[in-house]
Structures are given as structure tokens and as C-alpha cells.
N, C-alpha and C. Protein backbone atom coordinates (compact mmCIF):
# COMPACT_ATOMS: atom_id res chain seq x y z
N UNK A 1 7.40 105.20 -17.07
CA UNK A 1 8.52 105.12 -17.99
C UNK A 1 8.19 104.13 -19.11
N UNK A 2 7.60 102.83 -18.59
CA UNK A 2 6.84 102.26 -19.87
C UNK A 2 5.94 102.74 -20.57
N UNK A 3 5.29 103.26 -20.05
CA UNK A 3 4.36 103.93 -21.31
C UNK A 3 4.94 105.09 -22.03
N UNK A 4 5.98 105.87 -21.58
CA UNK A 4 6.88 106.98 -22.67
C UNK A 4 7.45 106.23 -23.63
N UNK A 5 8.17 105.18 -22.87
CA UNK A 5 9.11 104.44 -23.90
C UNK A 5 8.20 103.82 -25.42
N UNK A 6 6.70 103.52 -24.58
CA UNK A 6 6.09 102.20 -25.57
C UNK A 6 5.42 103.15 -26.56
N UNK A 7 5.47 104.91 -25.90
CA UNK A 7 4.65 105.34 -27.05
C UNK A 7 5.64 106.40 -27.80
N UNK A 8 6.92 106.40 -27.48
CA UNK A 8 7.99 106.93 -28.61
C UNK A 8 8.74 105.60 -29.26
N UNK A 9 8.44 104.07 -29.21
CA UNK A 9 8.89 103.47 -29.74
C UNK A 9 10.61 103.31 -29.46
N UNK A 10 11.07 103.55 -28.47
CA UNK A 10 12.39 103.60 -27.94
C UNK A 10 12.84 102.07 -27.70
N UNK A 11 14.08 102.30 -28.73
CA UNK A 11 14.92 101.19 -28.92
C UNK A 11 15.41 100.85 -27.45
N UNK A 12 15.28 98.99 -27.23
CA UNK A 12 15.12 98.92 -25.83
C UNK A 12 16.24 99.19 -25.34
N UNK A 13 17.74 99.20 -26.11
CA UNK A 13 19.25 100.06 -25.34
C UNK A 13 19.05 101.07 -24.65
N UNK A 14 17.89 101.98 -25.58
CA UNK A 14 17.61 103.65 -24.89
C UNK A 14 17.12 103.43 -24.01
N UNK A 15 15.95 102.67 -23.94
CA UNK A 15 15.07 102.89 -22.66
C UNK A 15 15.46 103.44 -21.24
N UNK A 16 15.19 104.09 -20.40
CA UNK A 16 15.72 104.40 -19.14
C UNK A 16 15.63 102.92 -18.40
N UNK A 17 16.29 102.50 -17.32
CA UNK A 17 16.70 101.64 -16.61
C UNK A 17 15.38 102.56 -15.32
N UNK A 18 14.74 101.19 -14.41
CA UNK A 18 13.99 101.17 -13.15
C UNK A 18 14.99 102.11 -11.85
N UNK A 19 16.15 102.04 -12.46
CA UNK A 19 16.58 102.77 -11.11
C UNK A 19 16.63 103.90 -11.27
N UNK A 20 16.26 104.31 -12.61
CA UNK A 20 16.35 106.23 -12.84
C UNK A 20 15.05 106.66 -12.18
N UNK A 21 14.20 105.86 -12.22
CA UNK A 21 12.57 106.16 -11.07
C UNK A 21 13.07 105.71 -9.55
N UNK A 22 14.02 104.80 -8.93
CA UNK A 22 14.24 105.62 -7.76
C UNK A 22 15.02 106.27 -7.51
N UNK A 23 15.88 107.10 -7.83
CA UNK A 23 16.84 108.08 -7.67
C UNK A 23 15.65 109.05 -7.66
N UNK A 24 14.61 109.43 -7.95
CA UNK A 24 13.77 110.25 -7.71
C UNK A 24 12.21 110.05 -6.92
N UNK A 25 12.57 108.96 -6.10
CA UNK A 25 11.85 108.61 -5.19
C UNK A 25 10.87 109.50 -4.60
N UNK A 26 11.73 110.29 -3.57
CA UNK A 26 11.78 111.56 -2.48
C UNK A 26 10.70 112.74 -3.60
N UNK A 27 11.07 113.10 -5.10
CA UNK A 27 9.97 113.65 -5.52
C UNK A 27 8.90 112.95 -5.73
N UNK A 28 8.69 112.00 -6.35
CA UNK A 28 7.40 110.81 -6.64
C UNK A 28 6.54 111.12 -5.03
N UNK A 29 7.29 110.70 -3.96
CA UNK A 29 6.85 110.87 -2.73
C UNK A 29 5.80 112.14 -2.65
N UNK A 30 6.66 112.96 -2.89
CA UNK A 30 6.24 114.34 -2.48
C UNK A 30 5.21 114.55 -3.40
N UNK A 31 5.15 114.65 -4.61
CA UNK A 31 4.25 114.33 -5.20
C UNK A 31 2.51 113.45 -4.97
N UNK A 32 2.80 112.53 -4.54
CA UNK A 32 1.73 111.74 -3.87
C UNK A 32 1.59 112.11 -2.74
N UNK A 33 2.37 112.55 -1.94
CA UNK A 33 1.68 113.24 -0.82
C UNK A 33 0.88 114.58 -0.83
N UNK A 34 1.42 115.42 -1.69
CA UNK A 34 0.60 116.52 -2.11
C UNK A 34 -0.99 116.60 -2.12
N UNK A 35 -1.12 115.57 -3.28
CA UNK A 35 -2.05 115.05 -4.10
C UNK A 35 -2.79 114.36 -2.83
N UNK A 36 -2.89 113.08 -2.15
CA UNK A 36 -3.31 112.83 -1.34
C UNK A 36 -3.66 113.78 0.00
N UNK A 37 -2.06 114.28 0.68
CA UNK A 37 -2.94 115.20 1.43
C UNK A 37 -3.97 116.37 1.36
N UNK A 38 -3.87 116.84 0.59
CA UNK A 38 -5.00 117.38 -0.08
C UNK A 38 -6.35 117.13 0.50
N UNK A 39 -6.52 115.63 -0.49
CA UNK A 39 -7.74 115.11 -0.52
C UNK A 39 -7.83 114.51 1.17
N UNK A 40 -6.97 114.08 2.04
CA UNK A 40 -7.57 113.45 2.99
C UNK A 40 -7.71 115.09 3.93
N UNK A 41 -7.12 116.31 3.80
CA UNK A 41 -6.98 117.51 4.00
C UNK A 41 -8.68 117.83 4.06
N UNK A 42 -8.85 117.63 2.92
CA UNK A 42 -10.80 118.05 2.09
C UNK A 42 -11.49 116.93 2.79
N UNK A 43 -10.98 115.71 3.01
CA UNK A 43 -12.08 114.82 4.04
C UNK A 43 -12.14 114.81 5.33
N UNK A 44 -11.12 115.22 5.80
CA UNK A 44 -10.93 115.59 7.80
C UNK A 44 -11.36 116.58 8.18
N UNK A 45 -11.27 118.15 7.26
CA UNK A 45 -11.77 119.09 7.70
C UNK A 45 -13.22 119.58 7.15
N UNK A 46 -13.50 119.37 6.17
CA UNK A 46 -14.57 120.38 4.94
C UNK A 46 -15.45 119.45 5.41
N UNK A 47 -15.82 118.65 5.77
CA UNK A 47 -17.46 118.48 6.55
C UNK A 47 -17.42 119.12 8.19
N UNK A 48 -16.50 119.07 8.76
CA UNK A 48 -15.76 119.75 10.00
C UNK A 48 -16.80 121.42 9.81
N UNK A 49 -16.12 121.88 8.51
CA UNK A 49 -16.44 123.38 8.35
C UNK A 49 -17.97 123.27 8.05
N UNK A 50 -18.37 122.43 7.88
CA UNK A 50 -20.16 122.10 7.02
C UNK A 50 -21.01 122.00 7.97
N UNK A 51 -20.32 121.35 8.96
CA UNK A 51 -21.26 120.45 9.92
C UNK A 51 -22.24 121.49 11.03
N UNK A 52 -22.48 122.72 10.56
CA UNK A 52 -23.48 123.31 10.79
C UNK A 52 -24.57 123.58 10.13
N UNK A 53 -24.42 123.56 8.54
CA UNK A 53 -25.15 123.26 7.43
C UNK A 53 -25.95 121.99 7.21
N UNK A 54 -25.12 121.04 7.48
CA UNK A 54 -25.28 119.50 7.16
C UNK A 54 -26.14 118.53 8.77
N UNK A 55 -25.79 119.37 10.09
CA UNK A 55 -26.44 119.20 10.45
C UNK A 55 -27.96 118.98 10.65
N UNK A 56 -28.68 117.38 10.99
CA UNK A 56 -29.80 117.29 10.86
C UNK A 56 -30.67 117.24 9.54
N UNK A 57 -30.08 117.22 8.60
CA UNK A 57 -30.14 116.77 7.62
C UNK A 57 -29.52 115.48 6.55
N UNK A 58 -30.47 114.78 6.52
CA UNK A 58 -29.70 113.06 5.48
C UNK A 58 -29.84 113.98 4.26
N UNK A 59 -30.90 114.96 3.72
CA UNK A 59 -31.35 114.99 2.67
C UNK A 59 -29.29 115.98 2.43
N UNK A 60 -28.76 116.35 2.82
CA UNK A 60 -27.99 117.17 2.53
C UNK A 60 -26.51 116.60 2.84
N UNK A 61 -26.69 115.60 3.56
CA UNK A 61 -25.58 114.74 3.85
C UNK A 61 -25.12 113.68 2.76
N UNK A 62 -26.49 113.18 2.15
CA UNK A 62 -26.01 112.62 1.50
C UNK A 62 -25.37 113.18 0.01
N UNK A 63 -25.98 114.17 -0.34
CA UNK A 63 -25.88 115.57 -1.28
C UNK A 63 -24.17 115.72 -1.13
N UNK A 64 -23.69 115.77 0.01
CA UNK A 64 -22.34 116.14 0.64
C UNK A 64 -21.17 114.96 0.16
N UNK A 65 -21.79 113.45 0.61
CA UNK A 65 -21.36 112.97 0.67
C UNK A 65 -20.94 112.04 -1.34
N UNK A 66 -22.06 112.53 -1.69
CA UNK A 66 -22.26 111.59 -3.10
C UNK A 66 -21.89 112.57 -4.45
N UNK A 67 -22.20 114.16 -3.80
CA UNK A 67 -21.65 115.18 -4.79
C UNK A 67 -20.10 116.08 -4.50
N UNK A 68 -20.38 116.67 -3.58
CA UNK A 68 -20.14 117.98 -2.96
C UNK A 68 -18.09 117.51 -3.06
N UNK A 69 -18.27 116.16 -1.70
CA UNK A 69 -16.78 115.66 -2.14
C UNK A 69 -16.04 114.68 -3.23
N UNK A 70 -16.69 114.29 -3.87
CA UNK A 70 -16.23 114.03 -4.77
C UNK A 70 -15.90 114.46 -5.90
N UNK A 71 -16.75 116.01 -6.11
CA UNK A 71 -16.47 117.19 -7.27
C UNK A 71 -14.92 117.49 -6.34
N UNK A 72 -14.90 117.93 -5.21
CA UNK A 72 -13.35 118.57 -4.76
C UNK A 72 -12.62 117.49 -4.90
N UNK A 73 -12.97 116.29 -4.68
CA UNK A 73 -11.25 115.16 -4.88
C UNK A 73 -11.38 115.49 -6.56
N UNK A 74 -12.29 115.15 -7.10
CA UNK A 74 -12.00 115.78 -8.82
C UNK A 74 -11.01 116.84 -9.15
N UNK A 75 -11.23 117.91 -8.36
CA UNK A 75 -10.37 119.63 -8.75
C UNK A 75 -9.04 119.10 -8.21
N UNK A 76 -8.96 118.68 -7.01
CA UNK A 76 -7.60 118.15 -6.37
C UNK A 76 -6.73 117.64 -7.74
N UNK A 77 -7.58 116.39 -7.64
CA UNK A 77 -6.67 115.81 -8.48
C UNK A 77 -6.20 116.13 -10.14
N UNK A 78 -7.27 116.98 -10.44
CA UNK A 78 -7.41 117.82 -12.04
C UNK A 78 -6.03 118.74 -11.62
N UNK A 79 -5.84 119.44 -10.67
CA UNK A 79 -4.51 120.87 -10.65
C UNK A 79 -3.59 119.56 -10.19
N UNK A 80 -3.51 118.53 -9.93
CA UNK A 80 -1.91 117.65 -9.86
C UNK A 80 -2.12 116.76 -10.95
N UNK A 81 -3.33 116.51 -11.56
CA UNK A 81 -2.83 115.32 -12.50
C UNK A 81 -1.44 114.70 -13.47
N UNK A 82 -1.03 116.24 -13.80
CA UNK A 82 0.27 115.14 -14.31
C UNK A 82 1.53 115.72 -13.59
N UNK A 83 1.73 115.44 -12.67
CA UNK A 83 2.87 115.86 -11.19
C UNK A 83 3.81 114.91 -11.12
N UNK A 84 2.88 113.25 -10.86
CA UNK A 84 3.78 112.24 -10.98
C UNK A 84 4.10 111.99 -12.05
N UNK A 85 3.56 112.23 -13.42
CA UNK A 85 4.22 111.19 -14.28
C UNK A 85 5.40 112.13 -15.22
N UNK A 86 4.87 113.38 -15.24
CA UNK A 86 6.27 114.60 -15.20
C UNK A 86 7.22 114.52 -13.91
N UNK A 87 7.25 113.65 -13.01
CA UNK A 87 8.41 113.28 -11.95
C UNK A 87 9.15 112.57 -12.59
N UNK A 88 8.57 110.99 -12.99
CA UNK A 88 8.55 109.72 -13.59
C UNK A 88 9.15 110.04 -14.76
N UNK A 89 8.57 110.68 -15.97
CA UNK A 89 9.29 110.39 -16.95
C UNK A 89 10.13 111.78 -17.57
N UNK A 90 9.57 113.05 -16.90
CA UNK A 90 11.05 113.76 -17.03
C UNK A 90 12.14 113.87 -15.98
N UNK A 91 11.97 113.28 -15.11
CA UNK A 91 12.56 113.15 -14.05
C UNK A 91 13.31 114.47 -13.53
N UNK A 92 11.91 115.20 -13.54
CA UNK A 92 11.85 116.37 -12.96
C UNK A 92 11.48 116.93 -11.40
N UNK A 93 12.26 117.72 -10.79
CA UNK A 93 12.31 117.44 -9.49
C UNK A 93 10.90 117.81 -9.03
N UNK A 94 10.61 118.08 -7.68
CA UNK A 94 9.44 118.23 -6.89
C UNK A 94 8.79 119.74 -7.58
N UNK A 95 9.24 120.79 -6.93
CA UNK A 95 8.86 122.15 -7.68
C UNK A 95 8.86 122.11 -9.10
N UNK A 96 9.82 122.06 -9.97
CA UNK A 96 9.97 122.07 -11.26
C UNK A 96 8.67 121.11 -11.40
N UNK A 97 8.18 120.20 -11.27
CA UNK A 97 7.08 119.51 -11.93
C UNK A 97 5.47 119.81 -11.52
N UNK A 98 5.56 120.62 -10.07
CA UNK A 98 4.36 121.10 -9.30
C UNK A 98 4.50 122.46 -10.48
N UNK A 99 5.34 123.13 -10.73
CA UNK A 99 4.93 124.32 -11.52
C UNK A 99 4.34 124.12 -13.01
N UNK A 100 4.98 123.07 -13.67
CA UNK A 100 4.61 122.13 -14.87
C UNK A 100 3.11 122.19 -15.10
N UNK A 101 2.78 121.22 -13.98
CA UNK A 101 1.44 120.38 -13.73
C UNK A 101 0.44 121.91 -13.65
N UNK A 102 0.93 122.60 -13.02
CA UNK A 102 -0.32 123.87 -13.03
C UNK A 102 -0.05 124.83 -13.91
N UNK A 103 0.35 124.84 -14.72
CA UNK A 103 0.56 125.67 -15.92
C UNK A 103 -0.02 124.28 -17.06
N UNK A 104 0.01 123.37 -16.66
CA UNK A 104 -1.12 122.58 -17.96
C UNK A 104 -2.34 122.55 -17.56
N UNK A 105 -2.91 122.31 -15.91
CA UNK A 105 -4.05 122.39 -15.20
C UNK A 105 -4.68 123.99 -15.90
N UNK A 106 -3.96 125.07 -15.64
CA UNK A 106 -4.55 126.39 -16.22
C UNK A 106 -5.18 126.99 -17.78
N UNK A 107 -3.77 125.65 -18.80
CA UNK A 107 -4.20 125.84 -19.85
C UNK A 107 -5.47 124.84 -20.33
N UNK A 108 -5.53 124.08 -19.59
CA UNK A 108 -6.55 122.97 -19.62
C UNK A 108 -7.20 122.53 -18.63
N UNK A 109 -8.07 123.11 -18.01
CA UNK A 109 -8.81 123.05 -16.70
C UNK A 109 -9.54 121.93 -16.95
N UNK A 110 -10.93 122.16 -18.01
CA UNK A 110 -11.91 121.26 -18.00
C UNK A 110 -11.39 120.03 -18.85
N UNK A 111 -10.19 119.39 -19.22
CA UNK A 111 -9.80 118.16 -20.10
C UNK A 111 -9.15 117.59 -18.34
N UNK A 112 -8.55 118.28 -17.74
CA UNK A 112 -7.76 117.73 -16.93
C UNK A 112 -8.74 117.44 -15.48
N UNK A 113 -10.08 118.26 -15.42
CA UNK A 113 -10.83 117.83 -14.31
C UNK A 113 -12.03 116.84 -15.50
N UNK A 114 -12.04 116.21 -16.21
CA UNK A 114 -12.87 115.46 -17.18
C UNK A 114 -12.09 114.00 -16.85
N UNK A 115 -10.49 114.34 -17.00
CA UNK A 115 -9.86 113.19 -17.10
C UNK A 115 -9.45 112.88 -15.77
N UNK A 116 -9.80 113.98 -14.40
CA UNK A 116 -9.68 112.82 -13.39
C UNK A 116 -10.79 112.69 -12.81
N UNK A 117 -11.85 112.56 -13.55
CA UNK A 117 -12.91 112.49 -13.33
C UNK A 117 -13.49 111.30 -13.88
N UNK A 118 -13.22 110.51 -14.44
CA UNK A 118 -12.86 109.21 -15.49
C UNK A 118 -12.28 108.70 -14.23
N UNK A 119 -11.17 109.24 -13.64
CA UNK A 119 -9.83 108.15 -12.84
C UNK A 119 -10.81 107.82 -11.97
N UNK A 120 -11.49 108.43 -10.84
CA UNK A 120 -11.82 108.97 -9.81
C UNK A 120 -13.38 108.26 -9.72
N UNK A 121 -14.22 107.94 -10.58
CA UNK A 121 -15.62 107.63 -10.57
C UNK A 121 -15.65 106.41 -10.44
N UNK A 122 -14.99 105.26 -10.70
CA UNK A 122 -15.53 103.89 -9.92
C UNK A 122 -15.11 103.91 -8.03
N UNK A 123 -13.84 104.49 -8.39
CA UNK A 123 -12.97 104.30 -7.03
C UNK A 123 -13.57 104.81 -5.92
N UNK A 124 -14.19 106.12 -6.18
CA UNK A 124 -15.02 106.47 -5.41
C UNK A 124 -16.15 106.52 -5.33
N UNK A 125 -16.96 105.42 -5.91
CA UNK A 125 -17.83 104.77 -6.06
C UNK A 125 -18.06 103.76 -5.10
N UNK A 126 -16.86 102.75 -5.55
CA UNK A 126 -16.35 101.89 -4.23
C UNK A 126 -16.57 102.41 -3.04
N UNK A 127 -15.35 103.55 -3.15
CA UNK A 127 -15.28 103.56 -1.24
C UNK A 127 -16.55 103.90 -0.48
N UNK A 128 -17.40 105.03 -1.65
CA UNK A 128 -18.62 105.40 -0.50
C UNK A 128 -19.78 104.11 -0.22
N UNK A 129 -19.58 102.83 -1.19
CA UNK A 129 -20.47 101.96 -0.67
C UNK A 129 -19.23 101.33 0.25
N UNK A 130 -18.49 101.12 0.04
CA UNK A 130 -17.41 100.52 1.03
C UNK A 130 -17.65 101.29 2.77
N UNK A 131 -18.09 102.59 2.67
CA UNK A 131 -17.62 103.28 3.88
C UNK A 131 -18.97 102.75 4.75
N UNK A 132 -19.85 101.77 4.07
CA UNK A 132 -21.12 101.81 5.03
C UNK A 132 -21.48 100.41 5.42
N UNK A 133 -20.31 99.99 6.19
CA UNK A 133 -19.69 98.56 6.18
C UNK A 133 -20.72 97.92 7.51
N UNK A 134 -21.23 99.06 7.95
CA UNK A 134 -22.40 98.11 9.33
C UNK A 134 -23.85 98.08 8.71
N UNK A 135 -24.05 98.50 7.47
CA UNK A 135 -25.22 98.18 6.85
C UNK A 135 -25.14 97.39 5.85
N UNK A 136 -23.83 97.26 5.40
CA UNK A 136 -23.80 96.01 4.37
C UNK A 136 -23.87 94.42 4.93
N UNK A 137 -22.83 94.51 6.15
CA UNK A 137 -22.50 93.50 7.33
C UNK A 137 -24.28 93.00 7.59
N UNK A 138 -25.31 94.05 8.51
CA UNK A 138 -26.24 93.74 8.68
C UNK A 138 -27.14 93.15 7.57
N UNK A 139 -27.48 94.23 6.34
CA UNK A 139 -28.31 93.56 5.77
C UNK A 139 -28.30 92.22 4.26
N UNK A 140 -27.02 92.29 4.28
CA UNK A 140 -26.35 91.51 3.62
C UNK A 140 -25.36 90.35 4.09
N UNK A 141 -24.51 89.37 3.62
CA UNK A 141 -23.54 88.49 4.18
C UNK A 141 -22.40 89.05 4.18
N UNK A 142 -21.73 89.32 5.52
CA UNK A 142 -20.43 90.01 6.01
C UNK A 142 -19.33 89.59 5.39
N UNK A 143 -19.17 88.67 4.34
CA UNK A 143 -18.07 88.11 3.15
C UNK A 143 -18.34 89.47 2.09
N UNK A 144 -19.54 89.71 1.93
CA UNK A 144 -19.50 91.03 0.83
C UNK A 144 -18.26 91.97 1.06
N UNK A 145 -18.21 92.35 2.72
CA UNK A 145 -17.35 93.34 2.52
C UNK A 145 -16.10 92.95 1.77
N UNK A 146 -15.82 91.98 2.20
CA UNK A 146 -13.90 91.44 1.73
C UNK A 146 -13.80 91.56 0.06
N UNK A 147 -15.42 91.20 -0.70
CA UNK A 147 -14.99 91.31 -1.84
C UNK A 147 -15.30 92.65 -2.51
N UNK A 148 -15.89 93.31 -1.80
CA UNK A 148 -16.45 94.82 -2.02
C UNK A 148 -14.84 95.72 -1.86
N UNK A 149 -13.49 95.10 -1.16
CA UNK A 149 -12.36 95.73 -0.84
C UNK A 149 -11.68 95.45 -1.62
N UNK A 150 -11.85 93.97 -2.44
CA UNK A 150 -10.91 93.34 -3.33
C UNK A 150 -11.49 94.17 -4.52
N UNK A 151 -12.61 94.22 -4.58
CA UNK A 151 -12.73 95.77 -6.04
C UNK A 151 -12.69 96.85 -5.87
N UNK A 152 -12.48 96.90 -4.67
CA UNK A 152 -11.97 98.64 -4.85
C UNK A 152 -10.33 98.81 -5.14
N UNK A 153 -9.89 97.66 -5.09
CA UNK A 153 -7.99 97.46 -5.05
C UNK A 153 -7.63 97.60 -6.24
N UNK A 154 -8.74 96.49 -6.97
CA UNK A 154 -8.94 96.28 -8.56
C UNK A 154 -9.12 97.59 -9.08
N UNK A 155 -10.17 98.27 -8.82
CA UNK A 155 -10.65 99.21 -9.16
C UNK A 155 -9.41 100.45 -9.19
N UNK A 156 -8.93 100.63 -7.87
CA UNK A 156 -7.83 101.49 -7.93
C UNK A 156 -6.40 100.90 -9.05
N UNK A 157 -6.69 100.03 -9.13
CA UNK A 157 -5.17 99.57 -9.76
C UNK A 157 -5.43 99.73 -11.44
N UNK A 158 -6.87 99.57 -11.89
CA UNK A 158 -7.16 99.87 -13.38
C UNK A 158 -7.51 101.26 -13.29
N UNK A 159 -8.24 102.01 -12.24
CA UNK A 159 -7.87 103.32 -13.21
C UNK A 159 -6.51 104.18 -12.83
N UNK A 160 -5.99 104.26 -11.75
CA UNK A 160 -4.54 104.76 -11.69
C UNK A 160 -3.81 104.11 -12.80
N UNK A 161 -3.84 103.18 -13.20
CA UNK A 161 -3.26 102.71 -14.63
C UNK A 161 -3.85 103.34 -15.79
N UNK A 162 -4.55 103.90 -16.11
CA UNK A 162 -5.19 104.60 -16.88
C UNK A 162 -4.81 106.17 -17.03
N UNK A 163 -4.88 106.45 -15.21
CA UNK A 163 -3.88 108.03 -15.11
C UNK A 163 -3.27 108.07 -15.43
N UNK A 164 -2.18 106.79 -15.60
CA UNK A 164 -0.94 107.27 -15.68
C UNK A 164 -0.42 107.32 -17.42
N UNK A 165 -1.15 106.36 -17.81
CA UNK A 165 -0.75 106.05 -19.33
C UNK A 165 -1.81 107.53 -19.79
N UNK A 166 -2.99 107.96 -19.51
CA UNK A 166 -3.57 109.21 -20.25
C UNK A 166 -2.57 110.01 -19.88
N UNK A 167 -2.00 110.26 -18.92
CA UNK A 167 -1.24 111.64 -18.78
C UNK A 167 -0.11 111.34 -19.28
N UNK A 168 0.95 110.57 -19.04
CA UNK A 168 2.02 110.42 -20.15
C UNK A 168 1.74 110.41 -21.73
N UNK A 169 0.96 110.33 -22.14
CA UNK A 169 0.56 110.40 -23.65
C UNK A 169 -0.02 111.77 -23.84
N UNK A 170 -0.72 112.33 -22.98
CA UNK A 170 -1.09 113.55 -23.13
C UNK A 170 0.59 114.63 -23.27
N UNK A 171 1.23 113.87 -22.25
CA UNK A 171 2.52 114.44 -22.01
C UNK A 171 3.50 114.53 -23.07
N UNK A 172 3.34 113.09 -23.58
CA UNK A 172 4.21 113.04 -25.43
C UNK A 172 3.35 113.84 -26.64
N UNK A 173 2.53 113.87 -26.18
CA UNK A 173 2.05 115.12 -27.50
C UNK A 173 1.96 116.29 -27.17
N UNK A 174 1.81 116.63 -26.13
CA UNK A 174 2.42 117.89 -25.53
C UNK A 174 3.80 118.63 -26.50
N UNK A 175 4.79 117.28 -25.79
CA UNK A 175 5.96 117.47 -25.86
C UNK A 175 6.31 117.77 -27.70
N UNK A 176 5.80 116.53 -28.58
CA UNK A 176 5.80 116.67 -29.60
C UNK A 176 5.06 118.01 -30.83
């Protein structure tokens, strides 16, 4: 809502008030759960389905692990990218904004998997050195990890801030 307001210049009387974002909680929710389950959906099962392929092989695991899922959390998040912030600032319900979001995903496939592809590349950068926490522990000093978690927090908190202000601005010129 701050970034609609800060980029139509809305006199601060107009501005929407913090409680018009929770009265629509329950969609925001649903929304992020979508979006997330998804992706933890693509990490519990899709090596599950691989793991006859990927078997016995590092050369293909790691292929799996450094390409393969992180192009699908990309597509995930490219067909929801702007879900929440068409919740947020049209305060549009759950469906009404899932139909939104993929009718801009369709007209704009490769801007919207580019731009969460931008969100998505430190963070998951982080986690996959983050996920190999008994070889960092061993061959390094076991304090690394704590600060290796404190940038991935960082990390998540500057580019989800970034999602959200690219897609609301994408969203006001849309609109305009």
C-alpha cells in the first residue's frame, strides 16, 4: 500500500489506512500459501519423482540441485508474481486476484519469470549454501552458519522488498 500510495503521489487523507490490509488477511494468506506451497510442493516431491535418474550420480544432483529447481521455484513464482500485491493494493479477493495474476503471467511470461528471477537469485543462493550446514560446520568455524542465516533473512527481506515495490509499479502502469 506504500508503494501505490508513494507512486500515485496520494494525498496522505487518501491514503488507505493499515487496517484495509487486514480485513484481507485470509486472501494475502491464501495467496502466500499458494505461492509457497507450490514451491515446497516442487521440493518434497520432484526429486522424489527424479530419484531414479539422479540416482548415483553427484554429476546430476548437483545439476538438480543448482539448476533444475531453481528454474521451477522461478516459473512458480513468475505465474503468482503479482497475487499478493493485487490482494494488497486492490484489495482484491483470493480468486479475483489468482485470475488477475495469470492473465498478466500469460501476457508477459518472460518479464514476469526475468523479474522473479532477480527476486529469487541471492535467496536461493543462500539457502543452497545454507542447506550444507555439516560441511560448512566441519570445514569452516560453526559461527559461519548463524551469520550465513542472518543473510539469508537480509537477503529475503531486500529482495521480497523489491517484489513487491516492482510489481506494484508494474501494477500502476498497468493500471494507468
Amino acid at each position: 500500500m506504500m508503494f501505490y500510495d508513494g507512486y500515485l503521489d496520494v494525498p496522505k487523507e487518501d491514503r488507505s489506512p493499515l487496517r484495509t490490509i487486514f480485513s484481507l488477511w485470509i486472501h494475502l494468506v491464501l495467496a502466500w500459501t499458494l505461492t509457497n506451497g507450490l514451491i515446497l510442493l516442487v521440493n518434497l516431491q520432484f526429486p522424489k519423482l527424479l530419484e531414479p535418474w539422479l540416482a548415483g550420480s553427484p554429476q546430476r544432483i548437483m545439476v538438480f540441485e543448482f539448476v533444475v529447481q531453481p528454474f521451477i521455484y522461478a516459473v512458480i513464482l513468475a505465474v503468482f508474481f503479482f497475487i499478493i500485491p493485487r490482494s494488497a493494493v486492490y484489495k482484491e479477493k483470493f480468486l479475483k486476484a489468482l485470475k488477475r495474476t495469470l492473465r498478466i503471467f500469460v501476457g508477459n511470461p518472460l518479464t514476469c519469470f526475468f523479474l522473479s528471477l532477480d527476486v529469487l537469485v541471492v535467496p536461493i543462493s543462500i539457502s543452497i549454501i545454507a542447506s550444507r550446514l555439516a560441511e560448512i560446520v566441519e570445514k569452516f568455524k560453526p559461527e559461519l552458519v548463524y551469520w550465513l542465516l542472518l543473510a539469508g533473512l537480509a537477503a529475503d527481506v531486500l529482495f521480497y522488498f523489491f517484489w513487491m515495490g516492482t510489481a506494484v509499479r508494474l501494477l500502476v502502469d498497468e493500471e494507468g
